[in-house]
Protein backbone atom coordinates (compact mmCIF):
# COMPACT_ATOMS: atom_id res chain seq x y z
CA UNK A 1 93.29 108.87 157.44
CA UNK A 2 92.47 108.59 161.18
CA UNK A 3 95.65 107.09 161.79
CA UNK A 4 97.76 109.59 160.28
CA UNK A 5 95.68 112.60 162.39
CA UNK A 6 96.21 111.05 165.59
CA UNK A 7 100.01 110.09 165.14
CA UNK A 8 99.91 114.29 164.16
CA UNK A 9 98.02 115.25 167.09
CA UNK A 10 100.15 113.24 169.33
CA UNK A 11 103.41 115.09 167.71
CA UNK A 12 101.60 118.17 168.64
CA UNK A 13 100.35 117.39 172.08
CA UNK A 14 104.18 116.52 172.91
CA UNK A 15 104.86 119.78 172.17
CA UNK A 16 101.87 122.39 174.04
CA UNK A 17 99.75 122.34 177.06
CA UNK A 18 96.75 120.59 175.38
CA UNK A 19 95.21 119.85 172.03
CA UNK A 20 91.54 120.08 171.47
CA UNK A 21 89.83 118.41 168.70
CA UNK A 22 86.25 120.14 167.79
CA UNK A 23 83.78 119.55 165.04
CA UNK A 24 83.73 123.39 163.82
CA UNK A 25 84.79 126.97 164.19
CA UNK A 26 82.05 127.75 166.94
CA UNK A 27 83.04 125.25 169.19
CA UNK A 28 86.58 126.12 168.38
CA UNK A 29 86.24 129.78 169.36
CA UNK A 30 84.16 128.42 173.00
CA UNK A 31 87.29 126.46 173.68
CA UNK A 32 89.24 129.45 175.77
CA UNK A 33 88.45 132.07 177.76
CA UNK A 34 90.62 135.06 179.54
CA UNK A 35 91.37 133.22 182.61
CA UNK A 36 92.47 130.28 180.64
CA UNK A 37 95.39 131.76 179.67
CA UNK A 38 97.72 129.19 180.99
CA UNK A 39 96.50 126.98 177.79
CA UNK A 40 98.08 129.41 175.21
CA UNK A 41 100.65 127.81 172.97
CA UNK A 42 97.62 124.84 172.71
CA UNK A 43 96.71 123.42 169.42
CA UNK A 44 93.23 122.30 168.31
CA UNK A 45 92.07 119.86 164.79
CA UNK A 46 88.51 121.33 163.66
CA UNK A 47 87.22 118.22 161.99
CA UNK A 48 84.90 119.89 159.34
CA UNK A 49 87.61 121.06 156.95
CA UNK A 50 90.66 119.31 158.34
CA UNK A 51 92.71 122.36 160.06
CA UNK A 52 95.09 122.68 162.43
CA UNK A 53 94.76 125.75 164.87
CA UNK A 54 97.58 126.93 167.92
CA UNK A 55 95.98 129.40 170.09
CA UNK A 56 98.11 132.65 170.52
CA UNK A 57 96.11 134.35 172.89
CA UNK A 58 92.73 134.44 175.23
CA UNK A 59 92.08 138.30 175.64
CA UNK A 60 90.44 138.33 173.05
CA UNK A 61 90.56 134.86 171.97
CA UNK A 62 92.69 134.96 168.97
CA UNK A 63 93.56 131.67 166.74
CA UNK A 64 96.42 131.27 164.14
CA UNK A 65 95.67 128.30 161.52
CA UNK A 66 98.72 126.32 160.71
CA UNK A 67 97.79 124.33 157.76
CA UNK A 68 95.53 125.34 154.54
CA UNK A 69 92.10 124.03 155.03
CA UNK A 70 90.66 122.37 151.58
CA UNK A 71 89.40 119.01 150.45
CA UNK A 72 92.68 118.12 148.95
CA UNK A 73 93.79 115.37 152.13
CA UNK A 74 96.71 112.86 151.52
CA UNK A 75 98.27 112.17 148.67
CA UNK A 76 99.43 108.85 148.51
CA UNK A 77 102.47 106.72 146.62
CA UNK A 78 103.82 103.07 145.28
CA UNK A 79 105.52 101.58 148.08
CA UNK A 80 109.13 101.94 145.82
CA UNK A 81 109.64 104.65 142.77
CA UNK A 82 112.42 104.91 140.59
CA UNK A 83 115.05 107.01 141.73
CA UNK A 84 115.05 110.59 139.91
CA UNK A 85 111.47 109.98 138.09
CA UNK A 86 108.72 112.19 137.69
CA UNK A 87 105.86 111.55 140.08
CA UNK A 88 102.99 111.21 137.17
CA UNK A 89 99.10 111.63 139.03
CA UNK A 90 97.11 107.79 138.60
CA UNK A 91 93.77 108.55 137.88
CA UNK A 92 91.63 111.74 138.43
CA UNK A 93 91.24 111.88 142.00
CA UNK A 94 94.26 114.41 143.01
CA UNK A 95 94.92 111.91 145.90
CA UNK A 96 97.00 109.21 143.90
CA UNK A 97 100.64 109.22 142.25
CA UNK A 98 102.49 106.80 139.90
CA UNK A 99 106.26 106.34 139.01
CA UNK A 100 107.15 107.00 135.57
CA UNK A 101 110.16 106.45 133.02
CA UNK A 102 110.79 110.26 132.33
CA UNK A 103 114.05 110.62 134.74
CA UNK A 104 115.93 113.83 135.77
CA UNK A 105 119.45 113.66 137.00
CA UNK A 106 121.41 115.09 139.62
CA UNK A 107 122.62 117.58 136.71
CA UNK A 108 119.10 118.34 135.01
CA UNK A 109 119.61 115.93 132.05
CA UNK A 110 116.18 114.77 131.19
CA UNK A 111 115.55 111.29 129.08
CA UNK A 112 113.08 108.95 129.00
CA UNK A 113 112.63 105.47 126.73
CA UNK A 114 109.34 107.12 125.39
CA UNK A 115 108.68 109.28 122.11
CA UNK A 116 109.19 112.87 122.65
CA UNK A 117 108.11 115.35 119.80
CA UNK A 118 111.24 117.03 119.12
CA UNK A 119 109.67 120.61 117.97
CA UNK A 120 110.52 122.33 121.33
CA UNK A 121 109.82 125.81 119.26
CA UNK A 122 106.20 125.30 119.34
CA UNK A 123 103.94 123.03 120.58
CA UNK A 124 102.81 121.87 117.69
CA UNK A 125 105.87 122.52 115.09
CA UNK A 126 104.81 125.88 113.37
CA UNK A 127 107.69 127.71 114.52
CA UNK A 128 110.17 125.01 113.43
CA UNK A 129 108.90 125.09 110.24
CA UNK A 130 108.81 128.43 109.86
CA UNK A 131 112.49 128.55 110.44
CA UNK A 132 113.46 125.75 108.47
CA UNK A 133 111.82 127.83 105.61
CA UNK A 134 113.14 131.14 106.41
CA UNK A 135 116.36 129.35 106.40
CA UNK A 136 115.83 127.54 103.27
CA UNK A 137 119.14 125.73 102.34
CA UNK A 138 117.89 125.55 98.70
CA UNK A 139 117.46 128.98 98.32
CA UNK A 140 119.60 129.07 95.17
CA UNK A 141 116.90 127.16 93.22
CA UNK A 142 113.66 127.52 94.56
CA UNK A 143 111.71 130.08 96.80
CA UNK A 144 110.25 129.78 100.29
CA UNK A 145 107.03 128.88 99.40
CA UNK A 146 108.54 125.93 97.00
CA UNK A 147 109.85 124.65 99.63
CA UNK A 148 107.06 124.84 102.01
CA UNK A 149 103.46 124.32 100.60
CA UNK A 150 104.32 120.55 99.75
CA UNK A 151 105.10 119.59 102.92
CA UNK A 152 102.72 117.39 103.61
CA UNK A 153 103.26 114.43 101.58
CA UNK A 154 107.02 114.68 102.61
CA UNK A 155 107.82 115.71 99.08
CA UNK A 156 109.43 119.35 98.21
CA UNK A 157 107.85 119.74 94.36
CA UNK A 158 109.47 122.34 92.06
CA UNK A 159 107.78 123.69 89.32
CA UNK A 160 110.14 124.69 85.79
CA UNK A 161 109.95 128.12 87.20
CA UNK A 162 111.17 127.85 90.18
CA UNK A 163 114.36 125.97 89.18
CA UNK A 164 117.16 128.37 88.79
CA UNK A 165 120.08 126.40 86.67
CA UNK A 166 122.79 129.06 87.40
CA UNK A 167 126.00 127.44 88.72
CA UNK A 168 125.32 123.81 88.74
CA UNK A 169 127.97 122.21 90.75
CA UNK A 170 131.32 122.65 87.89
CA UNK A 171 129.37 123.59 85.51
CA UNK A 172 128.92 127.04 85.18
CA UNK A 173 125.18 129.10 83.82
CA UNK A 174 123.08 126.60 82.00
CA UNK A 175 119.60 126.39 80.77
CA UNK A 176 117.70 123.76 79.43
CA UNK A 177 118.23 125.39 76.36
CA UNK A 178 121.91 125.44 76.22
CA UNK A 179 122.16 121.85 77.62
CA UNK A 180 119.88 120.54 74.51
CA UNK A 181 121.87 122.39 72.13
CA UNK A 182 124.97 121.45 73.89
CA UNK A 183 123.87 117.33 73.66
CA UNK A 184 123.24 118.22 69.71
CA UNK A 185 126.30 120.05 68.56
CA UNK A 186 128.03 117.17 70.70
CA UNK A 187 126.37 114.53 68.86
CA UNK A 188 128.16 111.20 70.36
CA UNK A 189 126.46 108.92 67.78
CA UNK A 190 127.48 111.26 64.42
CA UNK A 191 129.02 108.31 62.69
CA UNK A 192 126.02 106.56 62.98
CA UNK A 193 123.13 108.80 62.76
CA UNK A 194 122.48 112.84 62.03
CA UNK A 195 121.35 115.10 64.90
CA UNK A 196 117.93 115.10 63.32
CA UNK A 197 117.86 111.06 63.92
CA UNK A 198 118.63 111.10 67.63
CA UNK A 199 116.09 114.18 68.79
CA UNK A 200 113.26 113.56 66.51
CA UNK A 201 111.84 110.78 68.70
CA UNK A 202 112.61 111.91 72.00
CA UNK A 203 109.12 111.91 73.72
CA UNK A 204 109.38 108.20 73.86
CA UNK A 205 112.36 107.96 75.49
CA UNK A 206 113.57 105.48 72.23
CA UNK A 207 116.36 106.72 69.59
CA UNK A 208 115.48 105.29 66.71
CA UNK A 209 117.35 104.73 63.64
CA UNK A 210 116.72 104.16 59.70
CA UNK A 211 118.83 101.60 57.89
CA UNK A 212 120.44 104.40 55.70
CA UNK A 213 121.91 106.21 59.36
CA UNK A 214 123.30 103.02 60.43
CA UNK A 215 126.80 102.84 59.45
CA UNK A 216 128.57 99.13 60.23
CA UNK A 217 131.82 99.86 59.84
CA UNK A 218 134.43 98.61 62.42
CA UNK A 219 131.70 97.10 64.82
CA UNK A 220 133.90 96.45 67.49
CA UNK A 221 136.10 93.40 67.44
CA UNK A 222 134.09 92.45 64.30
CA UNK A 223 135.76 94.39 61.25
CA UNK A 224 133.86 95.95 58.31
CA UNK A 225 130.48 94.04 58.27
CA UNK A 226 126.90 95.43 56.62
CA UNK A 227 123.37 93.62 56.72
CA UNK A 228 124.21 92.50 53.21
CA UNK A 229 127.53 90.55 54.62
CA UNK A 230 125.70 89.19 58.01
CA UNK A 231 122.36 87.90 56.03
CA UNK A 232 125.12 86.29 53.46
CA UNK A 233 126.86 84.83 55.78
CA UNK A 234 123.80 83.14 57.75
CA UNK A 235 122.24 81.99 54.66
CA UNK A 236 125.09 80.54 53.36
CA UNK A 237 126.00 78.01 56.71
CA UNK A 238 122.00 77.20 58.01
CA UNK A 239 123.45 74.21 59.84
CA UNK A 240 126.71 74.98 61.01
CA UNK A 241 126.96 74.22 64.93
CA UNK A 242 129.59 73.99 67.12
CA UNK A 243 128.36 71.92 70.20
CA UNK A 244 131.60 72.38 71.52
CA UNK A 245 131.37 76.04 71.64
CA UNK A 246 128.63 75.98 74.60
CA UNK A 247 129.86 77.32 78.00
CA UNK A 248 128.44 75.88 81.41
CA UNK A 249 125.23 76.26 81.47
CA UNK A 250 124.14 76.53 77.87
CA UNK A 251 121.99 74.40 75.03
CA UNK A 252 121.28 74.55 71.80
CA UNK A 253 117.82 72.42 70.78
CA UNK A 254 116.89 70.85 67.60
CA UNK A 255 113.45 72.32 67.98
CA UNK A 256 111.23 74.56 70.04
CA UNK A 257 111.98 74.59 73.64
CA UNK A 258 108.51 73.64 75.05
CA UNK A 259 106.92 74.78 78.35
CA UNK A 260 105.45 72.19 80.57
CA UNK A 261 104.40 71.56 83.83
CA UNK A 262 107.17 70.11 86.15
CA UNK A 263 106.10 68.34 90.05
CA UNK A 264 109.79 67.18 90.54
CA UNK A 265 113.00 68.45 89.64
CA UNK A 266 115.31 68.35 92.87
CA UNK A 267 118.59 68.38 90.49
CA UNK A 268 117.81 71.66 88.58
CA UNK A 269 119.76 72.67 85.07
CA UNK A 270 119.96 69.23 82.88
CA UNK A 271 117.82 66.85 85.13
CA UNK A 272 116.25 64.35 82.88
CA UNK A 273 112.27 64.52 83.02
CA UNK A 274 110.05 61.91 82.13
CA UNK A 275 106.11 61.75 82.00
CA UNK A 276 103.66 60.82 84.22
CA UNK A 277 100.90 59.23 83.23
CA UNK A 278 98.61 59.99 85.95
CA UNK A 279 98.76 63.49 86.08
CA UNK A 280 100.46 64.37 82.02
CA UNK A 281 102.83 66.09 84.59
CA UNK A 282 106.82 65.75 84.40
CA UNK A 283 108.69 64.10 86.91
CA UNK A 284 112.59 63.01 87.05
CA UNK A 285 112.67 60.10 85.09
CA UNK A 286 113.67 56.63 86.71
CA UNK A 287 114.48 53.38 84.69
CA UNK A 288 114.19 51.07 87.96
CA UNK A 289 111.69 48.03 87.88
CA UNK A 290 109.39 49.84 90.40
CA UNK A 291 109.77 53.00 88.99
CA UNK A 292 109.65 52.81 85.50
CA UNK A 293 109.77 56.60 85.34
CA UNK A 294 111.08 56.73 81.64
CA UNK A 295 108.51 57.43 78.58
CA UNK A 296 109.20 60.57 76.94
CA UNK A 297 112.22 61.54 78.30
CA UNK A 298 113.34 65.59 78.52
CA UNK A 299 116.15 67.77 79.35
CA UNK A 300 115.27 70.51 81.51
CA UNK A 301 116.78 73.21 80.69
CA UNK A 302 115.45 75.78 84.35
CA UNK A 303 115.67 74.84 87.82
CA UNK A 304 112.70 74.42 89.89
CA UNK A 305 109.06 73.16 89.48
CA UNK A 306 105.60 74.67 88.26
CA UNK A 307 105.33 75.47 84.31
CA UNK A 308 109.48 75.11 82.98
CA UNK A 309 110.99 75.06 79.58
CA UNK A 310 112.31 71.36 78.84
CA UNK A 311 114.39 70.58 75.93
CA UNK A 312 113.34 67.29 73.47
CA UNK A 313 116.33 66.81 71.66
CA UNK A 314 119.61 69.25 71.75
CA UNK A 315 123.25 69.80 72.71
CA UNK A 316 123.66 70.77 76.15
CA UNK A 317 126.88 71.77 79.04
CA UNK A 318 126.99 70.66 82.24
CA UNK A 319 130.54 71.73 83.61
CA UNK A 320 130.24 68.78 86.62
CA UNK A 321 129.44 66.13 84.01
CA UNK A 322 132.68 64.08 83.49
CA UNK A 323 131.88 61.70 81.07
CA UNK A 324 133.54 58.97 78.91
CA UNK A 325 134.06 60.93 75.46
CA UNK A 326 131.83 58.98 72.74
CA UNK A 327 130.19 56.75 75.27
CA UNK A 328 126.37 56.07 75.00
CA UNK A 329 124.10 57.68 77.74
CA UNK A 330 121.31 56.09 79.22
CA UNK A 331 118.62 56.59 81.72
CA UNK A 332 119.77 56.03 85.12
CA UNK A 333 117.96 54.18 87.96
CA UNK A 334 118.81 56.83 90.25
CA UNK A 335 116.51 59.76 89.87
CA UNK A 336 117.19 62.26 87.12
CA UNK A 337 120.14 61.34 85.78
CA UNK A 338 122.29 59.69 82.96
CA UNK A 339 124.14 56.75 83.35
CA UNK A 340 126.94 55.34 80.84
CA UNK A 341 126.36 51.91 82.40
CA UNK A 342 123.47 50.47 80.24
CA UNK A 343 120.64 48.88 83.42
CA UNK A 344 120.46 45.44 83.50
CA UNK A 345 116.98 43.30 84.20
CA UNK A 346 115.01 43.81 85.73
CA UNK A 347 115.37 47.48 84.83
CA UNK A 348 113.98 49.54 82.10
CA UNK A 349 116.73 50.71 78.67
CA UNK A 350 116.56 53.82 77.43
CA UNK A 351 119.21 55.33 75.34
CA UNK A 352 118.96 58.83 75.29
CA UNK A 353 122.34 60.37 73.55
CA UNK A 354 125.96 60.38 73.41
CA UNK A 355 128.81 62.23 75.22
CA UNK A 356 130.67 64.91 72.72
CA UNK A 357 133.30 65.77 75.44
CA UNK A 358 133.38 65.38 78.80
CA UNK A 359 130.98 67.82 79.85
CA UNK A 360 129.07 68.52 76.61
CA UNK A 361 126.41 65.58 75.69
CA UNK A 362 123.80 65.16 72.54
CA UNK A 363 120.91 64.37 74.18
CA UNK A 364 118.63 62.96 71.32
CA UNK A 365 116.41 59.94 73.04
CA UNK A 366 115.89 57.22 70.20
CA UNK A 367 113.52 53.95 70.42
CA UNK A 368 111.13 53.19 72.58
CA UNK A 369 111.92 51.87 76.57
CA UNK A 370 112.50 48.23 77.02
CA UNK A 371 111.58 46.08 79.99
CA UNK A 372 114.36 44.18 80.71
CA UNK A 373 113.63 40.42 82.26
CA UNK A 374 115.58 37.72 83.11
């Protein structure tokens, strides 16, 4: 501070017959007298407020300040500042300024890389509202205050009232009337089931339908068929498959599919499973001497691990199989697969099926596992 008054009282001395410096105004006002007017045009610093005085004249002495006297002092920057930002105050003292990220350009385009609270209106958004409502964009179906006392849980709520149905886009005046009766004189489903069929059980969002409403002719693709034919026609062929029917993908099983619990299955769809003894968990099944991964073998017929359905004894596809048509299938020694190469000692033998085409197999394990020596 001292520095900066004397490098300002030397500009000044440079300039005027003599600068005083003085503790206050009464030792200021002692500093001329008439027959000093040769000093006139001399400047003086009165050190109890920090001003700057240049004396105009001695008779009387008269004094003309040339700075505002305060407690304010220096004010005092970062060494570099971004070009074009804001000087922002640091801390409360009035003394200390900051750069900041709010820039204006040469043209008076302001930005920054900070949030700024669009609502110019108002500071704090009334007036924006207030004009999106009075300009209300839906004003065809609901009224200002619709629009505007649900605002705050970002949801605009209409009430059956306030929903005006006149002119829906290409549609012309509706009500909910007319559009019910409209859907029931329409009646898509009349060769099925009467009107009184499809609106009786609306409030559960289910049509439902009595056998006598049902009509089965001309099921598509299918011909004329009714229950009576269908049930005939299952009852009379209980045990007709056609394995070769299956797509990629799909099985049919002798029995139940059963859910167990599966710690290793790295193949997915059609890995062969086998139990583990130590844990009654399934694992792929191995018939190598040190594995001997191979007592009740199973199909699996889901990817992955955790509880999985597994299929004991079935027809199943596997489009990547390529098999030997009619060729037995045995456990592999390489992790979850089939072989139709039967292992030799000192391996474990377990036949497990047959190959119906190439990529269709019967997978129906018979006989227990045998320990092959030599």
């Amino acid at each position: 501070m001292a520095d900066i008054l004397h490098r300002e009282l030397n500009l000044l001395e440079a300039h005027t017959d003599i600068v005083w410096e003085v503790a206050d105004e009464t030792a200021r006002l002692a500093l001329a007298s008439p027959q000093e007017a040769k000093h006139v045009g001399g400047t003086c610093w009165q050190q109890d407020n920090n001003s700057f005085w240049k004396l105009v004249s001695t008779g009387p002495n008269v004094w003309v300040q040339l700075n505002a006297t305060g407690t304010g002092g220096d004010v005092v920057g970062p060494a570099v500042a971004t070009d074009n930002a804001f000087a922002r105050f640091d801390t409360t003292t009035g003394k200390l300024i900051q750069d900041s990220s709010v820039i204006a350009d040469d043209s008076g385009n302001i930005t920054t890389v900070g949030t700024v609270d669009g609502r110019d209106i108002a500071a704090d958004g009334t007036n924006q509202d207030n004009h999106i409502a009075a300009a209300n964009p839906h004003s065809g179906s609901a009224s200002t205050t619709d629009l505007t006392t649900h605002t705050s849980d970002g949801t605009i709520h209409f009430t059956e009232g306030a929903i005006d149905h006149t002119n829906i886009l290409s549609v012309g005046t509706n009500t909910h009337t007319q559009i019910d009766m409209h859907l029931a004189a329409a009646n898509p489903h009349s060769d099925s089931a009467s009107d009184t069929d499809l609106t009786a059980h609306t409030g559960d969002a289910t049509i439902h339908f009595t056998e006598a409403s049902i009509d089965h002719t001309a099921i598509a693709n299918v011909g004329t068929n009714t229950h009576t034919q269908i049930d005939t026609h299952i009852a009379n062929n209980p045990n007709v498959i056609d394995p070769t029917a299956l797509t990629d993908g799909q099985y049919y099983s002798f029995g139940p599919i059963e859910d167990v619990t599966v710690d290793e299955n790295s193949i997915g769809f059609s890995a062969v499973l086998a139990i583990n003894f130590t844990d009654g968990h399934y694992d792929m099944a191995n018939g190598s001497d040190g594995d001997g991964q191979i007592y009740y073998p199973r199909i699996a017929v889901e990817a992955g691990t955790g509880t999985r359905q597994v299929m004991r004894a079935g027809y199943i596809r596997n489009d990547t199989w390529n098999w030997t048509v009619g060729g037995e299938l045995w456990i592999s020694t390489t992790n979850g697969t089939l072989t139709q190469t039967a292992p030799v000692a000192p391996n474990y033998l377990q036949r497990v099926g047959y190959a119906v085409t190439a990529d269709i197999i019967l997978f129906d394990p018979q006989g227990a596992a045998l320990k092959l020596t030599i």
